[in-house]
C-alpha atoms as a PDB file:
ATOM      1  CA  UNK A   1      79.296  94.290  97.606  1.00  0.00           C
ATOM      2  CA  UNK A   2      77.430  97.416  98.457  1.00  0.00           C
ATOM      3  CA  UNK A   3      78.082  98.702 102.179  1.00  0.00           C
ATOM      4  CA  UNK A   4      76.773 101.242 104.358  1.00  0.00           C
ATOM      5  CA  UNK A   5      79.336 104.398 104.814  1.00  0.00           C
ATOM      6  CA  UNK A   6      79.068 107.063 106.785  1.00  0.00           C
ATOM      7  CA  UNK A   7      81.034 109.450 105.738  1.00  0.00           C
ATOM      8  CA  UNK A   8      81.031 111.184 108.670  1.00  0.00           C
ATOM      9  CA  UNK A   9      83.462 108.491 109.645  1.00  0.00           C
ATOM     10  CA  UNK A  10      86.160 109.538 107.134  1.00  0.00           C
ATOM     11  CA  UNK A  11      86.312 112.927 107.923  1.00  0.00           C
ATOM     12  CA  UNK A  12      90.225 114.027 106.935  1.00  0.00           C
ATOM     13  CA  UNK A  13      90.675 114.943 103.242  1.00  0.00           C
ATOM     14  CA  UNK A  14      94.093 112.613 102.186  1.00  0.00           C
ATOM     15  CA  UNK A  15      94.019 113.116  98.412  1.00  0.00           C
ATOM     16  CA  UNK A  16      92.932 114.409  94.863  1.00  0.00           C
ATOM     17  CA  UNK A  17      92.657 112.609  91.883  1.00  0.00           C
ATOM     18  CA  UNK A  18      91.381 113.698  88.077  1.00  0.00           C
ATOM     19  CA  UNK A  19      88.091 112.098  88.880  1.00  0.00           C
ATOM     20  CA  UNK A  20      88.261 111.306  93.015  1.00  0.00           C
ATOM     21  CA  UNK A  21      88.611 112.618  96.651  1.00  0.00           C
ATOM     22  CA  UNK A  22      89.856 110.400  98.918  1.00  0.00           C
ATOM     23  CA  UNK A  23      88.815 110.742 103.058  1.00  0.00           C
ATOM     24  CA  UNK A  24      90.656 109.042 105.884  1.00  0.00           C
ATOM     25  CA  UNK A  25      89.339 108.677 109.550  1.00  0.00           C
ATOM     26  CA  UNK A  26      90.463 107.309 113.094  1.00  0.00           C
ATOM     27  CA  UNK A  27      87.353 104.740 112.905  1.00  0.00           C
ATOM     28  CA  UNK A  28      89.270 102.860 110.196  1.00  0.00           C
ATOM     29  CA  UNK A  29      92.397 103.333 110.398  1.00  0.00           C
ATOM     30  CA  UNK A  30      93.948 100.949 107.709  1.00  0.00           C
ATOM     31  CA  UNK A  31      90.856 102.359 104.910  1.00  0.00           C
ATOM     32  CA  UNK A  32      90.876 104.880 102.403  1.00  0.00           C
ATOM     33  CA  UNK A  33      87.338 105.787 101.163  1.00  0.00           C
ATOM     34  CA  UNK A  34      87.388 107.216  97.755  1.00  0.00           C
ATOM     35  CA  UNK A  35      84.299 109.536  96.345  1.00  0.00           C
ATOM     36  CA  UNK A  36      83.311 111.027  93.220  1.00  0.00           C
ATOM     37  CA  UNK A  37      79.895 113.325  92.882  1.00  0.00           C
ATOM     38  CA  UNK A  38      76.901 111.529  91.305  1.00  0.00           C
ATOM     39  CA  UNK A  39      76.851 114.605  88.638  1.00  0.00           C
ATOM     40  CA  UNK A  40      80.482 113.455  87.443  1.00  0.00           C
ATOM     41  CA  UNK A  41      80.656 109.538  88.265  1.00  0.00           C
ATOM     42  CA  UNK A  42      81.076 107.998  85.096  1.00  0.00           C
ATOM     43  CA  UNK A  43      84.973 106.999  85.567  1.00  0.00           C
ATOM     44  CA  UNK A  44      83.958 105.737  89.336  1.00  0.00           C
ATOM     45  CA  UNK A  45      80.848 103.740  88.054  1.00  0.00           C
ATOM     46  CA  UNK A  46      83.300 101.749  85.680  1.00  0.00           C
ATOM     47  CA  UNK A  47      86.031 101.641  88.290  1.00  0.00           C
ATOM     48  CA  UNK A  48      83.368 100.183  91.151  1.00  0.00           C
ATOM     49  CA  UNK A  49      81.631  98.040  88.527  1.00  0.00           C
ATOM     50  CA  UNK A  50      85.165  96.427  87.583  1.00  0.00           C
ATOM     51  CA  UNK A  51      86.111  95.611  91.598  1.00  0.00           C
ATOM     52  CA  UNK A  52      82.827  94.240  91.975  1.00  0.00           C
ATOM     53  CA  UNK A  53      83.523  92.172  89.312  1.00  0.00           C
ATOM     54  CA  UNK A  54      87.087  91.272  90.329  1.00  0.00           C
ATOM     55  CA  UNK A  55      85.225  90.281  93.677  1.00  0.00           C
ATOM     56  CA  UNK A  56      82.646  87.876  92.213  1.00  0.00           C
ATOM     57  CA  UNK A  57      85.441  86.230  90.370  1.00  0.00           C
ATOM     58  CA  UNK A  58      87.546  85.951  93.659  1.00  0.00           C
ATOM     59  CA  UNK A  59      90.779  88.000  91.952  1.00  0.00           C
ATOM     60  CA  UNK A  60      93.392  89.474  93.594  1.00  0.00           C
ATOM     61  CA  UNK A  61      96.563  90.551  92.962  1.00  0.00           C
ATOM     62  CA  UNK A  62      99.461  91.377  95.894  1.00  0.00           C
ATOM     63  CA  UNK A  63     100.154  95.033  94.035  1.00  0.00           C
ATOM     64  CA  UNK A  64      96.335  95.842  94.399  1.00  0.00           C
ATOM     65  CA  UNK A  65      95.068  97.224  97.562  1.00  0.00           C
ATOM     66  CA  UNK A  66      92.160  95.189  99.417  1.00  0.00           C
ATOM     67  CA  UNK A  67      88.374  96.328  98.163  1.00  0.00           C
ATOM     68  CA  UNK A  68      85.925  96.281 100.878  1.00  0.00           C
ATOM     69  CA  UNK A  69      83.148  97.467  98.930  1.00  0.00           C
ATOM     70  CA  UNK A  70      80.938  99.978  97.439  1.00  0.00           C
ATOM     71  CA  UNK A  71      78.456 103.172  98.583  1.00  0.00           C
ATOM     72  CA  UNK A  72      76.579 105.217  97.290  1.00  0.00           C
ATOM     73  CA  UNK A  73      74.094 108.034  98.605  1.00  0.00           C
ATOM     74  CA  UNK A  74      72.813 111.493  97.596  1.00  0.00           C
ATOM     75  CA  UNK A  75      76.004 112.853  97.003  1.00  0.00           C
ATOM     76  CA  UNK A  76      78.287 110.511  96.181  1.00  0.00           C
ATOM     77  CA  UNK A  77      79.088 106.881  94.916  1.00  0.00           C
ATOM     78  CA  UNK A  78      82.533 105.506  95.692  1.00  0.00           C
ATOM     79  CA  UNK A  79      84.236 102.621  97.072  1.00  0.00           C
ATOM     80  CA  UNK A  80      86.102 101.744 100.328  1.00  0.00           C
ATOM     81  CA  UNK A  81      89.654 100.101 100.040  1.00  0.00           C
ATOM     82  CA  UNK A  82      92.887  99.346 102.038  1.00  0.00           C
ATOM     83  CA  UNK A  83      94.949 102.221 102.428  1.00  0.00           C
ATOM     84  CA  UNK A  84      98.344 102.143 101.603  1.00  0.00           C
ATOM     85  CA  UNK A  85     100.703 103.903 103.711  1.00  0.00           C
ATOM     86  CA  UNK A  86     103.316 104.032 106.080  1.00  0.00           C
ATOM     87  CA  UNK A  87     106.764 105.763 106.279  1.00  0.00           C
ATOM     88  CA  UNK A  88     108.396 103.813 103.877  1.00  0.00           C
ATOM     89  CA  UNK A  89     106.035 104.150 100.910  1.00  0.00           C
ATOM     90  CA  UNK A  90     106.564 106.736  98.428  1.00  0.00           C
ATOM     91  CA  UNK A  91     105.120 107.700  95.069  1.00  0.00           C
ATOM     92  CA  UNK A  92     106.553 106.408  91.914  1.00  0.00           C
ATOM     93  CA  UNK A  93     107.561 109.942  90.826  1.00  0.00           C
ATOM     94  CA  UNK A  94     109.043 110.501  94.824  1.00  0.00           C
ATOM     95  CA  UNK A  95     111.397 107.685  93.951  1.00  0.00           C
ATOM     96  CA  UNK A  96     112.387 109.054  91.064  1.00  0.00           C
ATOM     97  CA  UNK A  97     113.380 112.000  92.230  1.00  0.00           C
ATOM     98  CA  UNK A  98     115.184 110.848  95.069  1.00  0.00           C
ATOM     99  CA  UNK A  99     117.128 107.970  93.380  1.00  0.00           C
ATOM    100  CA  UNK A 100     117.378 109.474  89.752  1.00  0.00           C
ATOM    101  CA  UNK A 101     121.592 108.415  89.631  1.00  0.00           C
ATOM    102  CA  UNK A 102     120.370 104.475  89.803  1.00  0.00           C
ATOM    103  CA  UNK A 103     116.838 103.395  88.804  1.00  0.00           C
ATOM    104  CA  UNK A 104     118.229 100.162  87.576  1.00  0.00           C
ATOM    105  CA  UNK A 105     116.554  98.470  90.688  1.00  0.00           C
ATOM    106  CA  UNK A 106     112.984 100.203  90.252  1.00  0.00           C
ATOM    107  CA  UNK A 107     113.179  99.758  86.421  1.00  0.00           C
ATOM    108  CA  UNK A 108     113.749  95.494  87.448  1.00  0.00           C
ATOM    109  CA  UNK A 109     110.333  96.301  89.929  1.00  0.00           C
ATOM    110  CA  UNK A 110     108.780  97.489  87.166  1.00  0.00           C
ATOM    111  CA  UNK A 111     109.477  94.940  84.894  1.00  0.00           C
ATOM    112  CA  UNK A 112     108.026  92.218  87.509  1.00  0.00           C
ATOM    113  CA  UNK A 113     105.100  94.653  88.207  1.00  0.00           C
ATOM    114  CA  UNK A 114     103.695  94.378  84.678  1.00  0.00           C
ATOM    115  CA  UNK A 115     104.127  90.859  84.186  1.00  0.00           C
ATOM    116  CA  UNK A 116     102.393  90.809  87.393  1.00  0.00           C
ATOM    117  CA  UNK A 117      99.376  92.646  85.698  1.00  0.00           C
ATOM    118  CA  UNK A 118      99.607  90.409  82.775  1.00  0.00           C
ATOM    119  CA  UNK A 119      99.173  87.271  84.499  1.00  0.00           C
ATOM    120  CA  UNK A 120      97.223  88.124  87.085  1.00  0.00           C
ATOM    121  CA  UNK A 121      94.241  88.438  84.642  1.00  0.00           C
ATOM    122  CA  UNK A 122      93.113  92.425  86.052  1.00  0.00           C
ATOM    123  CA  UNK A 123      92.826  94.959  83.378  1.00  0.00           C
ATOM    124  CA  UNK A 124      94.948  98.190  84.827  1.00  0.00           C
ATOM    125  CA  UNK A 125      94.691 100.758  82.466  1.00  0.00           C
ATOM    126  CA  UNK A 126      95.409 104.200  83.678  1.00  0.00           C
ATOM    127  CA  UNK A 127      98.748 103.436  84.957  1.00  0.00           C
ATOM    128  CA  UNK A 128     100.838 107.071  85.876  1.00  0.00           C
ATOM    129  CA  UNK A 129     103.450 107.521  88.703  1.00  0.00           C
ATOM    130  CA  UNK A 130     100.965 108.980  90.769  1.00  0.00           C
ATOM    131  CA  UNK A 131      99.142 105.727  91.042  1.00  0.00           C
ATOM    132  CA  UNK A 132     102.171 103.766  91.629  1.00  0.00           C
ATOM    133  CA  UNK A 133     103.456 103.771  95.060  1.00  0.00           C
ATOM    134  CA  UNK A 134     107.211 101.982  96.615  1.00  0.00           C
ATOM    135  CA  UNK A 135     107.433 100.660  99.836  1.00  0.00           C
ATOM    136  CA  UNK A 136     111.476 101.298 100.069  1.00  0.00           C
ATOM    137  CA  UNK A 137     111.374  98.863 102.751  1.00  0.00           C
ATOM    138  CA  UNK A 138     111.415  95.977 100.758  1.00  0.00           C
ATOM    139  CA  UNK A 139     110.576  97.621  96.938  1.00  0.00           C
ATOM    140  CA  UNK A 140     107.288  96.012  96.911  1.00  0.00           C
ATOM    141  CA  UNK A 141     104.890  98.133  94.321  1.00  0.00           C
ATOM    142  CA  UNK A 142     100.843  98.970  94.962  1.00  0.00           C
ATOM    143  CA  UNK A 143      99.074 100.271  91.804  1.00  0.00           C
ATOM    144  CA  UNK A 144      96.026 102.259  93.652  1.00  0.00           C
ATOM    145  CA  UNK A 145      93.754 103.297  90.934  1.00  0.00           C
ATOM    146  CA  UNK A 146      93.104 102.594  87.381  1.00  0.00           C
ATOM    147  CA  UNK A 147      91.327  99.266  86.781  1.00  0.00           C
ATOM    148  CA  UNK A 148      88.491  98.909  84.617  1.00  0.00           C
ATOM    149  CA  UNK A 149      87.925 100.131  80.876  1.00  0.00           C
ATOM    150  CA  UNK A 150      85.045 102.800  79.583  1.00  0.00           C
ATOM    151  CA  UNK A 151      84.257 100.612  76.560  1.00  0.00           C
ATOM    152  CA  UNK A 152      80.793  99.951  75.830  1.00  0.00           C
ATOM    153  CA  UNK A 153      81.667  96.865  74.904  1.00  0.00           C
ATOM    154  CA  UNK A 154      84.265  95.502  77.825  1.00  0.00           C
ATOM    155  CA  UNK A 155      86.022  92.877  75.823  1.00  0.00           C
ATOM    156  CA  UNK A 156      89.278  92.586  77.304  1.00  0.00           C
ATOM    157  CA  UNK A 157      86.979  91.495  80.462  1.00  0.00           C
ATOM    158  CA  UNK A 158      85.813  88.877  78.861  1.00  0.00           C
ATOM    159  CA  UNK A 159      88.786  87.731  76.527  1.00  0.00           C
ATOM    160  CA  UNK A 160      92.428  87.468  77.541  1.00  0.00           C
ATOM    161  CA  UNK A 161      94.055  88.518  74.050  1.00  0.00           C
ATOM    162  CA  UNK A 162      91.861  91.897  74.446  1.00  0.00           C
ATOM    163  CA  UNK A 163      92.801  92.458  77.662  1.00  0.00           C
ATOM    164  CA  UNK A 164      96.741  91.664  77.431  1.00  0.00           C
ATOM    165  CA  UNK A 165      96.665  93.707  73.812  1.00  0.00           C
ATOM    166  CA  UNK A 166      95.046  96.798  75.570  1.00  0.00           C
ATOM    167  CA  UNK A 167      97.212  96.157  78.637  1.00  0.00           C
ATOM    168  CA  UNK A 168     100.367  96.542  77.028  1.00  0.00           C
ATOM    169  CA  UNK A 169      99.247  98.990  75.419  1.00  0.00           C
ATOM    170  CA  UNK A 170      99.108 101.186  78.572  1.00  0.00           C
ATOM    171  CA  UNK A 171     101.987 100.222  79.281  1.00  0.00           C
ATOM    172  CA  UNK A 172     104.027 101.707  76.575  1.00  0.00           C
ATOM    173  CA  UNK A 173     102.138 104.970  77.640  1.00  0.00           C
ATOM    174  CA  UNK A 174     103.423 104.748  80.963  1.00  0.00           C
ATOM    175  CA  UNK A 175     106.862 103.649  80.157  1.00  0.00           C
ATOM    176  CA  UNK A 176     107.101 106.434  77.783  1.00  0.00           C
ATOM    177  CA  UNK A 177     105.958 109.078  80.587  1.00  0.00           C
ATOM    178  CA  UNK A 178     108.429 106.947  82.907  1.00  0.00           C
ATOM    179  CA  UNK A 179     111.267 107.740  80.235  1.00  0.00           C
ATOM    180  CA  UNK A 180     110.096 111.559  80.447  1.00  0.00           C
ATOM    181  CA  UNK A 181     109.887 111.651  84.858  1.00  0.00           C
ATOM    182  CA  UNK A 182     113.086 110.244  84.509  1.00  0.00           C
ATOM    183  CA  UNK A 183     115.200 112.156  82.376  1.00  0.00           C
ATOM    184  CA  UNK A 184     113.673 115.312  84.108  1.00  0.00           C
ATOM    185  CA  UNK A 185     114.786 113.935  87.736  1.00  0.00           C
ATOM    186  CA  UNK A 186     118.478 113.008  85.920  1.00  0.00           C
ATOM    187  CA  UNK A 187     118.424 116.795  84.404  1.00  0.00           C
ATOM    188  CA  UNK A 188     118.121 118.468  87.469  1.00  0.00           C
ATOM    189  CA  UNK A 189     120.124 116.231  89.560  1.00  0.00           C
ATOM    190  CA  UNK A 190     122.988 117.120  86.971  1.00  0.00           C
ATOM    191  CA  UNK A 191     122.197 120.597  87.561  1.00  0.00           C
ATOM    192  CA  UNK A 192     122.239 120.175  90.777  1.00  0.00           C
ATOM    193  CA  UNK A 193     126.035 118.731  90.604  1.00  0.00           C
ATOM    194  CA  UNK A 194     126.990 121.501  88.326  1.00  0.00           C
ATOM    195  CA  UNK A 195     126.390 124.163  90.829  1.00  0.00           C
END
């Protein structure tokens, strides 16, 4: 649903992505608002389009943050959704780093996670460490960007072998960069014991 933002109300720059800036503010404490300029928007059009979507269809998924909705003005289109923080969540790659002697236990999370994308019937596509975050309090995982595809033709929206097929897909992407972030953090932790 479209909304009225002012984003004079998220005035504290939080984060950077390829495509996105993300504001927080005092006014909503618990909300992330998430811009792109209208002169580069394609990847946010398709990403807003998608949660609209997801919203009209009533999905949700407990790894996805809430949507609240969508804005656009002069400047900027971009979307308003829970943010997801606190002192025990971390990135993806964080975790890695920190725990790179046993990942056994976020390697399990992971496995749940994507047959949690699987069967909860929403596309995630650009799936990086980045966009993965732990809560080490109790190892539950929040994928915060990523859903939608740029295909003219959006069939894995509309047909669950196309989306699954193109889902794990992505996946073998990410687990292949995961296999990289990890035997990185496992180098230098070795290193680290050698000295």
């Amino acid at each position: 649903m479209r909304i009225e933002v002012d984003m004079a109300d998220y005035p504290t720059y939080f984060a950077k992505g390829s495509d996105k800036v993300c504001f927080v503010g005092e006014k909503y404490p618990d909300r992330i608002l998430k811009v792109s300029p209208l002169e580069n928007c394609r990847p946010m059009r398709i990403e807003v389009s998608y949660l609209e979507r997801l919203e009209r269809l009533g999905r949700t998924a407990d790894f996805m943050p809430k949507y609240y909705g969508w804005f656009k003005n002069d400047k900027y289109i971009g979307y308003v959704h829970q943010l997801v923080k606190s002192d025990s969540i971390i990135p993806l790659q964080k975790y890695i780093d920190l725990h790179a002697d046993d990942l056994s236990l976020i390697e399990e999370k992971l496995a749940e996670l994507k047959e949690k994308i699987l069967s909860s019937k929403i596309l995630v596509l650009n799936i990086h460490a980045q966009n993965i975050l732990v809560d080490v309090s109790n190892m539950h995982l929040w994928l915060i960007d990523g859903y939608g595809t740029p295909e003219a033709i959006p069939l894995p929206y509309w047909f669950d072998v196309c989306r699954r097929r193109k889902e794990e897909s992505h996946w073998a992407k990410f687990e292949r960069r995961y296999g990289r972030l990890k035997a990185a953090a496992q180098l230098r932790l070795r290193e680290r014991k050698a000295d």
